[in-house]
C-alpha atoms as a PDB file:
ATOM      1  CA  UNK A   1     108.841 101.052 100.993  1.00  0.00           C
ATOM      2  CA  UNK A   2     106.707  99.524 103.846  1.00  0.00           C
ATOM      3  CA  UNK A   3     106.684 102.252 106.999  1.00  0.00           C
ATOM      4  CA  UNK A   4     104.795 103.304 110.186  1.00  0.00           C
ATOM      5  CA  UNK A   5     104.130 106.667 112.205  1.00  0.00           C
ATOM      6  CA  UNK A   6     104.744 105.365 115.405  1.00  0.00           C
ATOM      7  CA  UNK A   7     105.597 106.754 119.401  1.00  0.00           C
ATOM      8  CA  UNK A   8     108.864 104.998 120.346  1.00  0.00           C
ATOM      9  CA  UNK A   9     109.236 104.656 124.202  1.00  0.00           C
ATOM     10  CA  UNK A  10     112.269 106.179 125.628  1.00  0.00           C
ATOM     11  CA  UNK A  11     115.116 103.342 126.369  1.00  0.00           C
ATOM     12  CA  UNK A  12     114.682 103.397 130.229  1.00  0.00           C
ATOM     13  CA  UNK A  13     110.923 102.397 129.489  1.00  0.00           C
ATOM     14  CA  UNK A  14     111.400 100.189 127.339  1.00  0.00           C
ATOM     15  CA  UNK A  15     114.363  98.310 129.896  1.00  0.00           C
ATOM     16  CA  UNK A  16     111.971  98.671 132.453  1.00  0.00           C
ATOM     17  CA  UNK A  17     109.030  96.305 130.450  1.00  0.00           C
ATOM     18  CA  UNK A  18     111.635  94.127 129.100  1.00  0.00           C
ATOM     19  CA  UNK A  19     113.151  93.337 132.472  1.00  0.00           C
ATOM     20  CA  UNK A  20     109.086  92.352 133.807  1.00  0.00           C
ATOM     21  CA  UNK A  21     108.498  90.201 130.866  1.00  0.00           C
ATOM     22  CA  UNK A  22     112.466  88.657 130.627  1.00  0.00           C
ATOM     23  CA  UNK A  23     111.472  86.052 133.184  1.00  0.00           C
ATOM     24  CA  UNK A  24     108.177  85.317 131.998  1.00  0.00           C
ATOM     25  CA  UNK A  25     109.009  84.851 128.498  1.00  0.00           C
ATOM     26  CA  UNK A  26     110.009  81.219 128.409  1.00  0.00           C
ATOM     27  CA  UNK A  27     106.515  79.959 129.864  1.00  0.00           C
ATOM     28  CA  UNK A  28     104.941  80.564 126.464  1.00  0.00           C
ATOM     29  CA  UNK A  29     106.169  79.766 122.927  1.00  0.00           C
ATOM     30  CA  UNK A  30     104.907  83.046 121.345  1.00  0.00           C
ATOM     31  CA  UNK A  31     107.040  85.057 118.669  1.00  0.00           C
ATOM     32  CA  UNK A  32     107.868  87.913 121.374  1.00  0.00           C
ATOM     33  CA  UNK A  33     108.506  91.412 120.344  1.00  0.00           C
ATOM     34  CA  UNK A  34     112.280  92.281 120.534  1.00  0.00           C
ATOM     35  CA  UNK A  35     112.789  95.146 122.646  1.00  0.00           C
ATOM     36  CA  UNK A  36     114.200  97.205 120.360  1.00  0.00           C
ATOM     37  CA  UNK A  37     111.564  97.080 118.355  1.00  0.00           C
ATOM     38  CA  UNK A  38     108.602  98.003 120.821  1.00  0.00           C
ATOM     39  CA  UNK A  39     106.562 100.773 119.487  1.00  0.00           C
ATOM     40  CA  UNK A  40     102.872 102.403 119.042  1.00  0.00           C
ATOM     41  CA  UNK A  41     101.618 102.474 115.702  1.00  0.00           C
ATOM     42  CA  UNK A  42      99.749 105.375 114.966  1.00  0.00           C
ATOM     43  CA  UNK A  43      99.859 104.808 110.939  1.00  0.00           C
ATOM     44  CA  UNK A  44     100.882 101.458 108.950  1.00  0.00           C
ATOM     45  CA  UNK A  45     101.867 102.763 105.306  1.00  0.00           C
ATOM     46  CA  UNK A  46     101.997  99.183 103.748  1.00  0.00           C
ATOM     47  CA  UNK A  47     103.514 100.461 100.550  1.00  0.00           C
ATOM     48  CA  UNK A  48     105.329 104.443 100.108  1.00  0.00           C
ATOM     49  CA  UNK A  49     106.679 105.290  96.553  1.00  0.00           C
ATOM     50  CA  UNK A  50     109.816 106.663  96.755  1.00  0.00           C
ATOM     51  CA  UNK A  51     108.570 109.638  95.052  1.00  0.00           C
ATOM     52  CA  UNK A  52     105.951 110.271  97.987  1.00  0.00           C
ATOM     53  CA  UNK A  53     108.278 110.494 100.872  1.00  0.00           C
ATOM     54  CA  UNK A  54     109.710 114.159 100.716  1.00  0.00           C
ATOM     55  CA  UNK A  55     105.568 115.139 100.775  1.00  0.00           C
ATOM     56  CA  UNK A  56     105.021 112.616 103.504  1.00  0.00           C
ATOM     57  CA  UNK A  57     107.871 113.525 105.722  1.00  0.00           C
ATOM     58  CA  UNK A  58     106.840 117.644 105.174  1.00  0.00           C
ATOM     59  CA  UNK A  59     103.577 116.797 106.151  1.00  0.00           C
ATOM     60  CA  UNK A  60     103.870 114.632 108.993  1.00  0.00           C
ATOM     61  CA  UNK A  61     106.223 117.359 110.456  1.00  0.00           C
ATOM     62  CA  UNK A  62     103.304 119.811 109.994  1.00  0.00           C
ATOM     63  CA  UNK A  63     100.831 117.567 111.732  1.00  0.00           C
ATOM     64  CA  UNK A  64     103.588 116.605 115.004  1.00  0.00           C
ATOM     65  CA  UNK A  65     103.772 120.316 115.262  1.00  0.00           C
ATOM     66  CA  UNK A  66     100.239 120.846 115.860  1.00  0.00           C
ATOM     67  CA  UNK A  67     100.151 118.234 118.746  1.00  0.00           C
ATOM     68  CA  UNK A  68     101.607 119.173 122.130  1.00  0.00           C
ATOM     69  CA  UNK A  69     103.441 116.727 124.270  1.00  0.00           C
ATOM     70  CA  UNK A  70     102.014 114.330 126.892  1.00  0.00           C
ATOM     71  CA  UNK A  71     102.635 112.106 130.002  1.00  0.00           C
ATOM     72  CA  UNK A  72     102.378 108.619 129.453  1.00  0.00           C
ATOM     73  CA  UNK A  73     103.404 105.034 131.134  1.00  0.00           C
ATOM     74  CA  UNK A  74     102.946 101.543 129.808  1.00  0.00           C
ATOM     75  CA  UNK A  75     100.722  99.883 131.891  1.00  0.00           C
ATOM     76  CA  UNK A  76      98.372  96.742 131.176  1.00  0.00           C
ATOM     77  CA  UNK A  77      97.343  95.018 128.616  1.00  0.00           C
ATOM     78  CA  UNK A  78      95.176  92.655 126.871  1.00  0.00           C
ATOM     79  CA  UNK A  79      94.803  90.858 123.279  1.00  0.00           C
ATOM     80  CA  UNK A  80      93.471  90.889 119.898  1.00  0.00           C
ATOM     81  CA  UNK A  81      90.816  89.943 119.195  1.00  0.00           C
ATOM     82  CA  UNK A  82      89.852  88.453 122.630  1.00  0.00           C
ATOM     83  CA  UNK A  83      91.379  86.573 125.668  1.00  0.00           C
ATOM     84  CA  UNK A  84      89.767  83.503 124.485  1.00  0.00           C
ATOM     85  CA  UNK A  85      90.760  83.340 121.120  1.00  0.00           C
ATOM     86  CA  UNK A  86      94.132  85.260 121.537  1.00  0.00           C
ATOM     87  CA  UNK A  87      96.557  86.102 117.997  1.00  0.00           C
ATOM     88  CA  UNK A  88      98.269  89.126 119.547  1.00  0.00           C
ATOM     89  CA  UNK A  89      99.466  89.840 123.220  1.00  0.00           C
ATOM     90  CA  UNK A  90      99.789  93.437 123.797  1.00  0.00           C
ATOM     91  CA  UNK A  91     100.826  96.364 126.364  1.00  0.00           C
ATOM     92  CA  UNK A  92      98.574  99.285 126.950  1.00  0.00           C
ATOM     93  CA  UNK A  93      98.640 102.985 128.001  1.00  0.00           C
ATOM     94  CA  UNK A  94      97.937 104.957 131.120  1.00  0.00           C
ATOM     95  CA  UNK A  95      97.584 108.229 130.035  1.00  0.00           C
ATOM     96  CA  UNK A  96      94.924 111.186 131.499  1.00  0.00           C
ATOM     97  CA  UNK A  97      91.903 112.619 129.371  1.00  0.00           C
ATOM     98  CA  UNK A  98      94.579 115.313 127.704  1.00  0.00           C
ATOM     99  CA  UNK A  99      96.735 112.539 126.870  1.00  0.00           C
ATOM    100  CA  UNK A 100      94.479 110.287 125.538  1.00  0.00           C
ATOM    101  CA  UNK A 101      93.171 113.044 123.370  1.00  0.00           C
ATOM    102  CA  UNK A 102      96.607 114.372 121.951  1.00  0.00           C
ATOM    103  CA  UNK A 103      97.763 110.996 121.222  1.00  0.00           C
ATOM    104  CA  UNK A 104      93.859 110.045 119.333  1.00  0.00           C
ATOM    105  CA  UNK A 105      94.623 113.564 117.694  1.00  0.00           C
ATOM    106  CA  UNK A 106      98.250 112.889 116.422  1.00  0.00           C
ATOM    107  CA  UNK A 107      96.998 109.497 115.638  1.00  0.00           C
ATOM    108  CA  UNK A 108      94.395 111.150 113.314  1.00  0.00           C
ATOM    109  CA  UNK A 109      97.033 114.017 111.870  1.00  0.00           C
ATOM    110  CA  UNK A 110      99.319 111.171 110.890  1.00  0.00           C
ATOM    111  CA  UNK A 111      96.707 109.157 109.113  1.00  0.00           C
ATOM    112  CA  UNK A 112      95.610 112.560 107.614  1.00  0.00           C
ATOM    113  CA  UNK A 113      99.095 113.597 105.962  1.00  0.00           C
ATOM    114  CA  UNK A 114      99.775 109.795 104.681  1.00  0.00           C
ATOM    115  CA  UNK A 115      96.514 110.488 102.735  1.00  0.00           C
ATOM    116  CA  UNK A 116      97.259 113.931 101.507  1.00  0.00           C
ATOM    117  CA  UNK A 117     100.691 112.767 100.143  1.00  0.00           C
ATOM    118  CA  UNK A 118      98.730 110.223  98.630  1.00  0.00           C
ATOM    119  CA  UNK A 119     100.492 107.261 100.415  1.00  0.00           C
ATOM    120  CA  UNK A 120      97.425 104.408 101.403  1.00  0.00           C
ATOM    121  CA  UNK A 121      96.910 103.901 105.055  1.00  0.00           C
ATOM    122  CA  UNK A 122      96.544 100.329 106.430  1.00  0.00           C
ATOM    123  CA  UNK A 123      94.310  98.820 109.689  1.00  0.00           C
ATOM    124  CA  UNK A 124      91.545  99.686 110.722  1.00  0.00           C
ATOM    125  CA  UNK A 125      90.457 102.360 113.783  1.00  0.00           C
ATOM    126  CA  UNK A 126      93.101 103.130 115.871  1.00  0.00           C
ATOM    127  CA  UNK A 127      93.751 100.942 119.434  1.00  0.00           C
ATOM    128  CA  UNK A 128      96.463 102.078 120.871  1.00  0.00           C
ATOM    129  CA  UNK A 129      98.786  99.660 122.705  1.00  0.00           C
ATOM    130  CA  UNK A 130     102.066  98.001 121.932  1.00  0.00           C
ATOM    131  CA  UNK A 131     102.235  94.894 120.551  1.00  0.00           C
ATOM    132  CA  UNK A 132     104.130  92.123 122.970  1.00  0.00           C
ATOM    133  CA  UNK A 133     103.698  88.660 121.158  1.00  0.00           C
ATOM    134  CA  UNK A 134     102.276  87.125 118.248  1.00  0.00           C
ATOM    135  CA  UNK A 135     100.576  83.922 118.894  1.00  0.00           C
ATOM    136  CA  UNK A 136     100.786  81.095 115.999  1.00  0.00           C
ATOM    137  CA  UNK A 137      97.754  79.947 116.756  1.00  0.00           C
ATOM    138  CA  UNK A 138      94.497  81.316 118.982  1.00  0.00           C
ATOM    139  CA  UNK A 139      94.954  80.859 122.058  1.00  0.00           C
ATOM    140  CA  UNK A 140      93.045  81.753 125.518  1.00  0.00           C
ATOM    141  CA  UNK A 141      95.480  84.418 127.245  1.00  0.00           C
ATOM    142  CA  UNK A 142      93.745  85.505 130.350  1.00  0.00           C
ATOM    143  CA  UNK A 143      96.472  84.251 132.504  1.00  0.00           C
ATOM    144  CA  UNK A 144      98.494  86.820 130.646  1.00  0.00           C
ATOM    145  CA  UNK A 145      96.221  89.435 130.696  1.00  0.00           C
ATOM    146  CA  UNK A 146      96.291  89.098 134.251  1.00  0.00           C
ATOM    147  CA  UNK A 147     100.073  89.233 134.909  1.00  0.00           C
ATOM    148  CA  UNK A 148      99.801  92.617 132.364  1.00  0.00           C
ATOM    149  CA  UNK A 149      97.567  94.389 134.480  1.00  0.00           C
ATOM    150  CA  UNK A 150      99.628  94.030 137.240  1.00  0.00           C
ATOM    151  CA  UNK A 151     102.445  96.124 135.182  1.00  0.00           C
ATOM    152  CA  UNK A 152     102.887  99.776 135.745  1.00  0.00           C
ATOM    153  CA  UNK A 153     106.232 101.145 133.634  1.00  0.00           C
ATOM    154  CA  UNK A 154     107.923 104.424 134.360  1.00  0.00           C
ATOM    155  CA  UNK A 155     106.484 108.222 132.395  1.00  0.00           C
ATOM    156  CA  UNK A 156     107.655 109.543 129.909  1.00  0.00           C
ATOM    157  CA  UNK A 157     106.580 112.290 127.956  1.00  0.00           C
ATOM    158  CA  UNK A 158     105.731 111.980 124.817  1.00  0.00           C
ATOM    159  CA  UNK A 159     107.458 114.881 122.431  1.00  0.00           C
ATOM    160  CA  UNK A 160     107.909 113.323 119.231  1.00  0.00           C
ATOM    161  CA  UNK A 161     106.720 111.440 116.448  1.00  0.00           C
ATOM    162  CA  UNK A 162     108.547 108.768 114.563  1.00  0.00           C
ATOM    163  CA  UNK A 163     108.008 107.565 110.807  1.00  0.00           C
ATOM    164  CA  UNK A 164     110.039 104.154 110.867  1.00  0.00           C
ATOM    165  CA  UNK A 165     110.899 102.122 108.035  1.00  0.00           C
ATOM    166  CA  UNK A 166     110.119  98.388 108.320  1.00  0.00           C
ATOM    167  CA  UNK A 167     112.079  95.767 106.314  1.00  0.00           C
ATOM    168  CA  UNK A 168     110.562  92.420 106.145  1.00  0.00           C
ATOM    169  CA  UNK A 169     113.077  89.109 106.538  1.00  0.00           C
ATOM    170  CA  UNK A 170     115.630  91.199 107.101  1.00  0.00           C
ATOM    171  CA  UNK A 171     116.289  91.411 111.031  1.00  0.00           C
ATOM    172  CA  UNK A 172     117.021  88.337 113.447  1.00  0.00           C
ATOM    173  CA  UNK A 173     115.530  85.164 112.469  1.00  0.00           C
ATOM    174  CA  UNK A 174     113.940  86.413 109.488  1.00  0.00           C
ATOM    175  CA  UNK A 175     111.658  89.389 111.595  1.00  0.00           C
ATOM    176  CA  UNK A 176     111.267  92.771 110.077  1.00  0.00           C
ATOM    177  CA  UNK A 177     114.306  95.161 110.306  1.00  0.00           C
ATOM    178  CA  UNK A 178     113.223  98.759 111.765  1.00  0.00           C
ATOM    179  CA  UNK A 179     114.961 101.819 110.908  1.00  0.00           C
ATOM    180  CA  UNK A 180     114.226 105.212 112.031  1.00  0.00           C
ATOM    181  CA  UNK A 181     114.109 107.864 108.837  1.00  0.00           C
ATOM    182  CA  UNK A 182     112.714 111.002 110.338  1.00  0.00           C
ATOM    183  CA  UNK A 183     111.360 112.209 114.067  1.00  0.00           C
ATOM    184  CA  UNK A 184     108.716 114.935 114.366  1.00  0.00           C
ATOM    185  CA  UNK A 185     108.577 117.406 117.381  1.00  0.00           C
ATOM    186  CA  UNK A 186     105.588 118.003 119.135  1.00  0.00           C
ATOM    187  CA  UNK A 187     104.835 121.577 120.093  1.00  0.00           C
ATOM    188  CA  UNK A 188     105.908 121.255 123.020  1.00  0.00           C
END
């Protein structure tokens, strides 16, 4: 089963970042992020055996409980790999040096108990930010990245950890289907 560890935002966050980018949307012909389905990744698990996911769902409970909650807000952005040469528009974080650590930390702890329940972890180091938009092409962005940076969402804290199951094809117009299996509490 293809999955993720990921920080959901709260609905009234999310609202709040749809409702900035609603109008905007139509002036590029990007594959945009439904908002239901806006989320940080903290671990991609491209492939858990069924047999694996009682050990990874034990374990990633363990490692949430070791974190402690944080204050966050969506706020800027940019794009992979570059303005210039744009594939991915994303969102970014404001979040103090606590926050910024805990979230790093759980990042790590996720990535840690995927790998002791023996389930491979995809991607590379960990950037956090929420993906917008997929480009089909590269494309220079910095208009975008511009109009991003201007964004400031509401806090929230962050008190939980999510491990999400991702069907592919099977949502709207052939995107991935999400499905929550399990939330984590932070410590508190």
């Amino acid at each position: 089963m293809r999955m993720f560890v990921a920080v959901v935002p709260p609905p009234h966050v999310v609202e709040h970042l749809d409702a900035f980018l609603e109008v905007r949307r139509a002036a590029a012909a990007y594959r945009w992020a439904p908002a239901e389905q806006l989320h940080l990744t903290l671990a991609f698990l491209a492939e858990v055996p069924d047999r694996k996911l009682d050990d990874l769902v034990e374990r990633l409970g363990r490692a949430a409980a070791r974190r402690t909650a944080f204050e966050v807000a969506i706020a800027g952005g940019g794009a992979f790999p570059n303005v210039g040469r744009a594939r991915v528009l994303w969102a970014g974080l404001d979040l103090d040096q606590q926050g910024r650590i805990e979230l790093s930390r759980m990042a790590t702890g996720a990535r840690a108990a995927a790998s002791r329940a023996g389930v491979p972890v995809d991607g590379q180091r960990f950037r956090p930010h929420l993906t917008l938009a997929r480009l089909g092409h590269p494309d220079e962005v910095t208009s975008w990245v511009r109009l991003l940076d201007t964004y400031r969402g509401p806090s929230w804290t962050v008190d939980h950890l999510t491990l999400v199951a991702s069907y592919l094809g099977e949502g709207p117009r052939h995107r991935p289907r999400h499905q929550p299996v399990e939330e984590f509490a932070l410590s508190g």
